[in-house]
C-alpha atoms as a PDB file:
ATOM      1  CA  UNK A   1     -59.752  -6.581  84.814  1.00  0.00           C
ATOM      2  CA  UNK A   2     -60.048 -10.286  84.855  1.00  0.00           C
ATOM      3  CA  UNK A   3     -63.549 -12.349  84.966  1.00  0.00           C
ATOM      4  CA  UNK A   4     -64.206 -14.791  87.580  1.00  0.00           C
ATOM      5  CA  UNK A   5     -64.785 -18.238  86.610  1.00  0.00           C
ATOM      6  CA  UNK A   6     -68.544 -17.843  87.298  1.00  0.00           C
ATOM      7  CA  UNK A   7     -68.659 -14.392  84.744  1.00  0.00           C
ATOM      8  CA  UNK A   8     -66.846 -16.342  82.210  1.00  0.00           C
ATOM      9  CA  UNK A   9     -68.819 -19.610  82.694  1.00  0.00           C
ATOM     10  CA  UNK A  10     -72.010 -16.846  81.859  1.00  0.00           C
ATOM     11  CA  UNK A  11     -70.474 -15.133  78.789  1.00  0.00           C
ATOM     12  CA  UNK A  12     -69.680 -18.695  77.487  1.00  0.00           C
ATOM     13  CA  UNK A  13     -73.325 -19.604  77.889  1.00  0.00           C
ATOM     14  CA  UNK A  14     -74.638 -16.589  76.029  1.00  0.00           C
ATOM     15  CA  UNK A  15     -72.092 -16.956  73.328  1.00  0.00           C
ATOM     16  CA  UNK A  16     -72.901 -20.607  72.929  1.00  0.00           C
ATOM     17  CA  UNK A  17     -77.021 -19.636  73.001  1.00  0.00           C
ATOM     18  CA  UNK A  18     -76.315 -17.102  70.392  1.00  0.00           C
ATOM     19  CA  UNK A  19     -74.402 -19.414  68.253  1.00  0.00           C
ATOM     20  CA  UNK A  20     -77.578 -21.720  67.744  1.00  0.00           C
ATOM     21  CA  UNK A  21     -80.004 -19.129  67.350  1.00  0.00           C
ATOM     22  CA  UNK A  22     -78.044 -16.928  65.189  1.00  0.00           C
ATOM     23  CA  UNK A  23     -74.835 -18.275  63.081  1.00  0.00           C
ATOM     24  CA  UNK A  24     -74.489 -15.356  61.200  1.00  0.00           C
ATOM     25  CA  UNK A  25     -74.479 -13.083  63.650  1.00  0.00           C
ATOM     26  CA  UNK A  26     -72.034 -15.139  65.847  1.00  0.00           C
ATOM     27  CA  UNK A  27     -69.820 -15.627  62.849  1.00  0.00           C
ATOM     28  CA  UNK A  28     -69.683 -11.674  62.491  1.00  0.00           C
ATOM     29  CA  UNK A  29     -68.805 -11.304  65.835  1.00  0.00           C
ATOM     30  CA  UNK A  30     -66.534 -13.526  66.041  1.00  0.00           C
ATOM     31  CA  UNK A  31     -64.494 -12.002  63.156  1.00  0.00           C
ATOM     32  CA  UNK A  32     -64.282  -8.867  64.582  1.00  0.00           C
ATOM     33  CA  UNK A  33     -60.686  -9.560  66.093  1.00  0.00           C
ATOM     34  CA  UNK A  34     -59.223 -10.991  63.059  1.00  0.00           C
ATOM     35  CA  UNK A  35     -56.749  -8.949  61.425  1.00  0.00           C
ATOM     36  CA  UNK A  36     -57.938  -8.148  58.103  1.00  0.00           C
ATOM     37  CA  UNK A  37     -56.346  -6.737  54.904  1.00  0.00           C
ATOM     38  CA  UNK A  38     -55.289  -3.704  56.383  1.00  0.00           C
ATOM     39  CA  UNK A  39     -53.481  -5.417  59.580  1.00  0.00           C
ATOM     40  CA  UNK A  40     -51.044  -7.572  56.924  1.00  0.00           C
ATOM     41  CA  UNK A  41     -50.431  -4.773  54.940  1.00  0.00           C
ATOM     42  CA  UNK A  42     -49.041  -2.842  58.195  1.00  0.00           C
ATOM     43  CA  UNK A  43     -45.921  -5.236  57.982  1.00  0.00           C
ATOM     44  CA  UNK A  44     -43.255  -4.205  56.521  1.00  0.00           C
ATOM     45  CA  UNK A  45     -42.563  -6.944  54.636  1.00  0.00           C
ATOM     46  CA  UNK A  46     -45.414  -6.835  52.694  1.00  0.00           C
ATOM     47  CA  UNK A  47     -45.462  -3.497  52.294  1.00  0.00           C
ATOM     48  CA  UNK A  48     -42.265  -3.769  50.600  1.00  0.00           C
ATOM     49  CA  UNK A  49     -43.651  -6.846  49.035  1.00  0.00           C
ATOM     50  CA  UNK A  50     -46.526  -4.707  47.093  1.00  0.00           C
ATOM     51  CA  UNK A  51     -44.253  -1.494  46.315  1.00  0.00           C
ATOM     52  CA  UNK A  52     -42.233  -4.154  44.449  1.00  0.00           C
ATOM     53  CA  UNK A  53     -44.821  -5.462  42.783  1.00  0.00           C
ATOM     54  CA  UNK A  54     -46.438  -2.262  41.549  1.00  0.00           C
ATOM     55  CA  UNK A  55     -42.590  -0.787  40.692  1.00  0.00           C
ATOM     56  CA  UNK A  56     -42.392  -3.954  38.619  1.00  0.00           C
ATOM     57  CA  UNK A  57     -46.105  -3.605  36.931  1.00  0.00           C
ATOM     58  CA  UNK A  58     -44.785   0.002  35.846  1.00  0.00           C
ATOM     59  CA  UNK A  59     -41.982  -1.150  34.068  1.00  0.00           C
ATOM     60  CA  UNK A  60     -43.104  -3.912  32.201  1.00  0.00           C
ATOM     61  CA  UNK A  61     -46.114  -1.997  31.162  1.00  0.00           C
ATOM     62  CA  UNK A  62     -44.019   0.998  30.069  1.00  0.00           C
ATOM     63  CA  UNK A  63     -41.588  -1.288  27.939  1.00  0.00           C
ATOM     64  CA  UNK A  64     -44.544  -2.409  26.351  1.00  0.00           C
ATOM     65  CA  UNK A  65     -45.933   0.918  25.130  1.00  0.00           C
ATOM     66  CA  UNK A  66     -42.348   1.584  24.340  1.00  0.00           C
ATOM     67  CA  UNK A  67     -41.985  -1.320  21.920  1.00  0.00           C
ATOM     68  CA  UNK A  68     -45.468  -0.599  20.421  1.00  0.00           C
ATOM     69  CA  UNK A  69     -44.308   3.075  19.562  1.00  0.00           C
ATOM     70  CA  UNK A  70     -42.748   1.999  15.875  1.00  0.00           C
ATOM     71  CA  UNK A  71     -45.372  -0.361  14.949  1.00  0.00           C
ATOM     72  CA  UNK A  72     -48.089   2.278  15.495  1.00  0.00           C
ATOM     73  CA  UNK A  73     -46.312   4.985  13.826  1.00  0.00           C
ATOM     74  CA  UNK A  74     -45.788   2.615  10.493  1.00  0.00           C
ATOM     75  CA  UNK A  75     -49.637   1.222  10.678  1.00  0.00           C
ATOM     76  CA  UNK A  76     -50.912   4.918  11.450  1.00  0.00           C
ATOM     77  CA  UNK A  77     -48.964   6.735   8.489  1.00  0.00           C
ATOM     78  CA  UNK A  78     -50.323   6.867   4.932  1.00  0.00           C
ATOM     79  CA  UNK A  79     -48.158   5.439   1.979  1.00  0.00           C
ATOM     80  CA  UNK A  80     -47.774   8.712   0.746  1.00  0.00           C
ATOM     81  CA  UNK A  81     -46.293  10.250   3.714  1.00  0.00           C
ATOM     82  CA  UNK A  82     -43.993   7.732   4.520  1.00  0.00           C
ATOM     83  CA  UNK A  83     -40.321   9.423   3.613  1.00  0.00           C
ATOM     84  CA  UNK A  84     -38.423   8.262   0.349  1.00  0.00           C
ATOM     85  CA  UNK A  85     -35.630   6.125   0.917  1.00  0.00           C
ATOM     86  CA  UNK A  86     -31.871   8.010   1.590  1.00  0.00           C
ATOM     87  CA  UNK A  87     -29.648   8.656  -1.564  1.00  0.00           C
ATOM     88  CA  UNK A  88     -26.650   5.802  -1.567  1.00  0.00           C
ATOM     89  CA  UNK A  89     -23.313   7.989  -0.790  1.00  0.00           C
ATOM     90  CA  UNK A  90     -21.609   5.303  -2.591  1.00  0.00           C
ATOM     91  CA  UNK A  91     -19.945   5.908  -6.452  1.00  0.00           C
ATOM     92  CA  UNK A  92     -22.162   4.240  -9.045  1.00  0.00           C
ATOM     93  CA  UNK A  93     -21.136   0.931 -10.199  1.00  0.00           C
ATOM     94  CA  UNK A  94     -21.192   0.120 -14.294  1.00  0.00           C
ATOM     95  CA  UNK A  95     -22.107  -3.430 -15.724  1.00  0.00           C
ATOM     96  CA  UNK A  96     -18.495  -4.046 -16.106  1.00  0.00           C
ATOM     97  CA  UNK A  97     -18.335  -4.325 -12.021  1.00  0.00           C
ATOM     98  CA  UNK A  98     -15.808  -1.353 -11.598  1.00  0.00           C
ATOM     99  CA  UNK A  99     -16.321   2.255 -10.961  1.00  0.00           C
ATOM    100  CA  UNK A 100     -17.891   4.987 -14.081  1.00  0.00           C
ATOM    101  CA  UNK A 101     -14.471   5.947 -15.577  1.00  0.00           C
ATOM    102  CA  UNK A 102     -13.612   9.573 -16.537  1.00  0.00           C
ATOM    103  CA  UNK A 103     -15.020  10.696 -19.656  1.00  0.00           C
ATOM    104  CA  UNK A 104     -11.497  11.374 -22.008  1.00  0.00           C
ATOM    105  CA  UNK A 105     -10.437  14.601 -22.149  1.00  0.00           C
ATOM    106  CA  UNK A 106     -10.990  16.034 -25.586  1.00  0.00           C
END
């Protein structure tokens, strides 16, 4: 239902008094029709926006941990624990730079 001019010309009066008398108040109520946080997250846009955002934050954060895994696991392990090196499969070499010959048969 629509105001008549002399209703509105009232309501802008009071609004106007209540202004000067109390800002704070006036500011409050004057906020009230904004759209806050929660009316720009209802577009879709930005919800698709933050899921983006937070699928991105997951990732980087779990490639993180994941590259920290070896560097905790040699700072965390004592010396002694730490496994001996693997036996070369490869034929001993002599001095002379070729491979151990053959014993002679006897």
């Amino acid at each position: 239902m629509a105001l008549s001019m002399d209703e509105q010309r009232i309501l802008d009066e009071m609004a106007s008094r209540l202004a000067e008398e109390d800002p704070e108040l006036a500011s409050r109520l004057a906020s009230l029709g904004r759209p806050g946080v929660g009316g720009v997250l209802r577009s879709s846009r930005s919800r698709l926006l933050a899921a983006f955002l937070a699928l991105t934050l997951i990732v980087v954060v779990s490639l993180m941990v994941y590259a920290m895994i070896p560097f905790r696991a040699a700072i965390t392990r004592h010396p002694a624990e730490r496994p001996a090196p693997a036996p070369s499969l490869t034929r001993p070499v002599t001095h002379s730079g070729g491979a151990r010959a053959a014993a002679p048969a006897a």
